[in-house]
C-alpha atoms as a PDB file:
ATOM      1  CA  UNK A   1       6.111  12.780  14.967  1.00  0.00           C
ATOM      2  CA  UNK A   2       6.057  10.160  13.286  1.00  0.00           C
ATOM      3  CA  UNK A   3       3.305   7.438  11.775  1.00  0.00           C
ATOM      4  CA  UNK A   4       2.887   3.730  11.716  1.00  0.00           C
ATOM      5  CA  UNK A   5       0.461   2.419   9.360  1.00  0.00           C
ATOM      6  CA  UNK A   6      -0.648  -1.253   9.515  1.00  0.00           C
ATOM      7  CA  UNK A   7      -2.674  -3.497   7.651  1.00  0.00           C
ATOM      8  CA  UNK A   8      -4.664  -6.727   9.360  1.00  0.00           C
ATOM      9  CA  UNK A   9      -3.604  -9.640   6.566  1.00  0.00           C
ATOM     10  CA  UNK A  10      -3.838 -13.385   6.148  1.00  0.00           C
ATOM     11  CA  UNK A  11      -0.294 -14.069   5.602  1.00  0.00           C
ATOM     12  CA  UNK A  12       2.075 -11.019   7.324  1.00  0.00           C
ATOM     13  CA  UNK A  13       5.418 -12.745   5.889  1.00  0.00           C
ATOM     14  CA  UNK A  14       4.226 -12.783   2.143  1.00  0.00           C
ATOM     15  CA  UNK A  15       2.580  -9.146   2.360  1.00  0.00           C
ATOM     16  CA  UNK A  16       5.373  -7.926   4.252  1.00  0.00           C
ATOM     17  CA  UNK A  17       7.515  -9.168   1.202  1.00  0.00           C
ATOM     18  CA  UNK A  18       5.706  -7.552  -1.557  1.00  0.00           C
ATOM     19  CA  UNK A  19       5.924  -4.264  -0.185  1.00  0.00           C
ATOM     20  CA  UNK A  20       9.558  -4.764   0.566  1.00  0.00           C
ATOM     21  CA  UNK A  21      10.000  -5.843  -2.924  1.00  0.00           C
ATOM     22  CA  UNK A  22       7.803  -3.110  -4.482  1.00  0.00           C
ATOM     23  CA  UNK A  23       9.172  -0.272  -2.270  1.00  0.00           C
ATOM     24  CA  UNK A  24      12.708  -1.574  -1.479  1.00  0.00           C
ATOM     25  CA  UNK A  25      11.886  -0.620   1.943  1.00  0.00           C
ATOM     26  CA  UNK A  26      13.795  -2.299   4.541  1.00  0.00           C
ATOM     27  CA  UNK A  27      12.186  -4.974   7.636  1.00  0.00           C
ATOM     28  CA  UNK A  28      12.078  -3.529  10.891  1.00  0.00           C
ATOM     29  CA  UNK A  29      13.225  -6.039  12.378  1.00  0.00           C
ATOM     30  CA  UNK A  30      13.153  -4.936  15.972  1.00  0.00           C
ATOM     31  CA  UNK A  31       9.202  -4.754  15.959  1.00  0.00           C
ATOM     32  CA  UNK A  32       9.236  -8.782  14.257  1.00  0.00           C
ATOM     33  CA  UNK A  33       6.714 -10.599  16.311  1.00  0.00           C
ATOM     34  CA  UNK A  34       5.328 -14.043  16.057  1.00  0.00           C
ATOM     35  CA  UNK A  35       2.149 -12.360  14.435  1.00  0.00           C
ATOM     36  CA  UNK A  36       3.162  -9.116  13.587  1.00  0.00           C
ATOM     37  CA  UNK A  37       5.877  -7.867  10.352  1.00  0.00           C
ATOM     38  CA  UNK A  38       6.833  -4.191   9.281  1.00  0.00           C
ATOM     39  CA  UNK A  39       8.717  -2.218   7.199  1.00  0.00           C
ATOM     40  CA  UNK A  40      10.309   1.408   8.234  1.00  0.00           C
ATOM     41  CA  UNK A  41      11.723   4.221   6.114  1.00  0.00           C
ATOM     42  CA  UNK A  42      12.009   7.987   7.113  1.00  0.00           C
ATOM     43  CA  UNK A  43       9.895   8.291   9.776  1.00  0.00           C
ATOM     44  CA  UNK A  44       6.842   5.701   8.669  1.00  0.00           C
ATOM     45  CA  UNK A  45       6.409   1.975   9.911  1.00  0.00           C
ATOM     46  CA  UNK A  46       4.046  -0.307   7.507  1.00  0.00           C
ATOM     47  CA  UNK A  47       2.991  -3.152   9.680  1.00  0.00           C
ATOM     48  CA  UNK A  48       1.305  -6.314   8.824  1.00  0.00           C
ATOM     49  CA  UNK A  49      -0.849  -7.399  11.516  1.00  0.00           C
ATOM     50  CA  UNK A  50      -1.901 -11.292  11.574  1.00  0.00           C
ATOM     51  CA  UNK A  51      -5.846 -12.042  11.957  1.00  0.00           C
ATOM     52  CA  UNK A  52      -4.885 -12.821  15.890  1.00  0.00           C
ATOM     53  CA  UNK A  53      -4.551  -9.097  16.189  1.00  0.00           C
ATOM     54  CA  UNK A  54      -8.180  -8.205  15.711  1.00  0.00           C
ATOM     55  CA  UNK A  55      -8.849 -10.266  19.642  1.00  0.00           C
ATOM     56  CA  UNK A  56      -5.511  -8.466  20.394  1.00  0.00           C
ATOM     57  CA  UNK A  57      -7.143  -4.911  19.848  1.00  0.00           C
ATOM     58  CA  UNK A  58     -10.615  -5.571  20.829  1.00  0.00           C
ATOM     59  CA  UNK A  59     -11.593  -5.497  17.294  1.00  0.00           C
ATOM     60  CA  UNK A  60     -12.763  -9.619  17.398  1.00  0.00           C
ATOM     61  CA  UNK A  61     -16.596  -8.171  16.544  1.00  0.00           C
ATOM     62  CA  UNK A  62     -15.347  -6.224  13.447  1.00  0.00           C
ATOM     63  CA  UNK A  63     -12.751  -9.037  11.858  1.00  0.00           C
ATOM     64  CA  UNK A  64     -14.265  -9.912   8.210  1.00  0.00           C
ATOM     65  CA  UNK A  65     -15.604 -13.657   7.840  1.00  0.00           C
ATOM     66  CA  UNK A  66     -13.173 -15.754   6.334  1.00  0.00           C
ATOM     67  CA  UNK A  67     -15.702 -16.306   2.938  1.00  0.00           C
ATOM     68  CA  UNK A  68     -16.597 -12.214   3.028  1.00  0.00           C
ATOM     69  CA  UNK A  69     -14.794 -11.475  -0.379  1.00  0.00           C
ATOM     70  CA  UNK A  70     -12.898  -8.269  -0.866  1.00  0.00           C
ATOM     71  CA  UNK A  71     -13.464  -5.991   1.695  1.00  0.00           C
ATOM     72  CA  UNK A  72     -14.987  -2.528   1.201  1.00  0.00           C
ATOM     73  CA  UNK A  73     -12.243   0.441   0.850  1.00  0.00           C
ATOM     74  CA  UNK A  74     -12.343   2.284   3.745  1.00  0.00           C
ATOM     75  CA  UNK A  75      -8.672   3.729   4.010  1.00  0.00           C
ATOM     76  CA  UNK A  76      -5.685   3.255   1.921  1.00  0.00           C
ATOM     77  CA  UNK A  77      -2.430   4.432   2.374  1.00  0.00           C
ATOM     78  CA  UNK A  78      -0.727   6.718  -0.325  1.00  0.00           C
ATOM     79  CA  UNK A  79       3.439   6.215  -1.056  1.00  0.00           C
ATOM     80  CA  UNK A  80       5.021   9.339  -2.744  1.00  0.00           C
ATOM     81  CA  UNK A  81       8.033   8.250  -4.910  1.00  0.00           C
ATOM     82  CA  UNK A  82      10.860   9.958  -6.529  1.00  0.00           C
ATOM     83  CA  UNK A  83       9.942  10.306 -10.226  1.00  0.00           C
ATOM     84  CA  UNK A  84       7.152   9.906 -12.434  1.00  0.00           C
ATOM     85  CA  UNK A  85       9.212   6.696 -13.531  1.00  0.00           C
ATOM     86  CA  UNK A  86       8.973   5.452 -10.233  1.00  0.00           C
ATOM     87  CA  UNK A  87       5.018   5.504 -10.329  1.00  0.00           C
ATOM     88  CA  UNK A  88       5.354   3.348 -13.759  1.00  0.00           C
ATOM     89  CA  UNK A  89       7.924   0.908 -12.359  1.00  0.00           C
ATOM     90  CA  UNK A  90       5.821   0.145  -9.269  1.00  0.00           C
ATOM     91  CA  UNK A  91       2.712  -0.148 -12.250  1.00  0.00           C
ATOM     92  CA  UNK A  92       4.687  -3.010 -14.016  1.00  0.00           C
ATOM     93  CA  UNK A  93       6.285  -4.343 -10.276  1.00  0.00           C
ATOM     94  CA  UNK A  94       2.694  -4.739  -8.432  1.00  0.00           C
ATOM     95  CA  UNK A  95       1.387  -7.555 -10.752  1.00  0.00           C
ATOM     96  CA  UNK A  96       4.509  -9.117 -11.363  1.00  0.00           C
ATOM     97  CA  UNK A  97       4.636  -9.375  -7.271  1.00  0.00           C
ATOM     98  CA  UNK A  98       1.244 -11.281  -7.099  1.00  0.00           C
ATOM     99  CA  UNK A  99      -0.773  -7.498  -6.558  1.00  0.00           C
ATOM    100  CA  UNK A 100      -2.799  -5.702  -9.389  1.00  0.00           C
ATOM    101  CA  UNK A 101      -3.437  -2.386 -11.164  1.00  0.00           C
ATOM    102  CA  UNK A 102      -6.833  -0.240 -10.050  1.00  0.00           C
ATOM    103  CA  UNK A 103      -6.008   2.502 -12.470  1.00  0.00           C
ATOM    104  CA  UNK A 104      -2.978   2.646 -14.795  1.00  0.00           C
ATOM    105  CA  UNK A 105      -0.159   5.841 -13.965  1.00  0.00           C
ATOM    106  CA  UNK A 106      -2.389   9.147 -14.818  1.00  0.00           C
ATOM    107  CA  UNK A 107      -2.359  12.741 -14.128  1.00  0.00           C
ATOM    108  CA  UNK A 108      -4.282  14.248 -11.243  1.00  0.00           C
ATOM    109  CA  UNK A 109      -5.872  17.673 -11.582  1.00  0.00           C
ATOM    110  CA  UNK A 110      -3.788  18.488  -8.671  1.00  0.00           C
ATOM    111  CA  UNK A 111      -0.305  17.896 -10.809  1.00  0.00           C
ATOM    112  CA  UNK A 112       0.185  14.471  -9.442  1.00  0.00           C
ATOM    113  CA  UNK A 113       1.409  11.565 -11.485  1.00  0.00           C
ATOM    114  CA  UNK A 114      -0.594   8.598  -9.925  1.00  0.00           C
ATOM    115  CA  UNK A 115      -1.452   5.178 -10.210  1.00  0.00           C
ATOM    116  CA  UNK A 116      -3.744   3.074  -7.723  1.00  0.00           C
ATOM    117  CA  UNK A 117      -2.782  -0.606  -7.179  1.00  0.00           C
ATOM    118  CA  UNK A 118      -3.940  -3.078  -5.040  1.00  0.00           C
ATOM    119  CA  UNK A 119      -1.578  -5.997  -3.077  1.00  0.00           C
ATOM    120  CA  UNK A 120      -1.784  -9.665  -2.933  1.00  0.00           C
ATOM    121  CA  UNK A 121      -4.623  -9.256  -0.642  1.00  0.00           C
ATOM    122  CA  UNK A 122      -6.766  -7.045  -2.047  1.00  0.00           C
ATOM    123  CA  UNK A 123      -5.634  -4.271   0.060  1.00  0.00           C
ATOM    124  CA  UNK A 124      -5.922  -0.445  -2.485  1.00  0.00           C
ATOM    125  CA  UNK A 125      -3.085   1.807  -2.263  1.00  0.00           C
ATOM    126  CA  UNK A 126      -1.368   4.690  -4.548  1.00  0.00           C
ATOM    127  CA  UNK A 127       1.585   5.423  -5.858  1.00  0.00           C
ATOM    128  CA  UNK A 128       2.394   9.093  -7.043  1.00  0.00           C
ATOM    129  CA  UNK A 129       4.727  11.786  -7.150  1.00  0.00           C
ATOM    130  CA  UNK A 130       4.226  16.002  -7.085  1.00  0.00           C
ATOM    131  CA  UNK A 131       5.168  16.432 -10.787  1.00  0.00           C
ATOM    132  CA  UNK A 132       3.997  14.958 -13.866  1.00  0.00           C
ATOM    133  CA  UNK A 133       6.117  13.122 -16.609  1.00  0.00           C
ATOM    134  CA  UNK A 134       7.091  15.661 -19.370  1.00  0.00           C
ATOM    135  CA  UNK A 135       4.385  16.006 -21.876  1.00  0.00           C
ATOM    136  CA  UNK A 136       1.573  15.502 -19.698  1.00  0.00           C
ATOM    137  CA  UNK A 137      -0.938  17.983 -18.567  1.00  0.00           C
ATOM    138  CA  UNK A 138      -2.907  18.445 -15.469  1.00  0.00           C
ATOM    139  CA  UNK A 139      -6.690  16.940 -15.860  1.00  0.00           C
ATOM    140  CA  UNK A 140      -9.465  18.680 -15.315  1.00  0.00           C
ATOM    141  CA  UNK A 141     -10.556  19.322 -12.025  1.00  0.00           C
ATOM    142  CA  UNK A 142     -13.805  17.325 -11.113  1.00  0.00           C
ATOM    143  CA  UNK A 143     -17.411  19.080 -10.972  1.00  0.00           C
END
């Protein structure tokens, strides 16, 4: 199996960029379209849809108002890296790409090393990897 992901965004070229950029994943180039970008590595597409793509779907009723704001979080998608080093570079790389930092790397209760970010459009997504850097403990698990 595998799983494409995609994102509706305002400007497919510059999102599909910062993810490039941020992930050093490659363009799939095949699935290019005049409103549609993506990015592919082992097994996963990202795609960036253009705002035509909510007619294209049937989803023209559900497309946010161009003034609406940031829009609620309903989904994001999570990308595991290699290394707890990893999780920091992408940290520093997100705002220096024109994205943002949610919440700084941390450690999960579940022995995660995490960070949430956000890109140039306000869309949330984490970063993490299954160990934590040396020195750091698991958190407490939430009530």
């Amino acid at each position: 199996m595998k799983l494409w992901f995609n994102l509706f965004c305002r400007d497919v070229q510059a999102q599909m960029r910062f993810y490039a950029d941020l992930l050093g994943w490659p363009e799939a180039v095949a699935s290019r379209s005049p409103i549609y970008r993506a990015l592919a590595s082992e097994g996963v597409q990202f795609g960036f849809n253009a705002l035509p793509a909510y007619a294209l779907l049937g989803l023209a009723e559900r497309q946010p108002a161009p003034d609406a704001g940031l829009a609620p979080v309903t989904a994001y998608a999570t990308f595991m890296l290699d290394s707890p080093a990893a999780v920091d570079a992408a940290t520093v790389g997100a705002p220096a790409l024109g994205g943002g930092v949610v919440k700084a790397p941390y450690a999960t209760y579940y022995g995660q090393w995490q960070a949430v970010l956000h890109d140039p459009e306000g869309h949330v997504f984490r970063v993490s990897v299954q160990q934590l850097p040396d020195g750091a403990a698991p958190a407490a698990p939430p009530r």
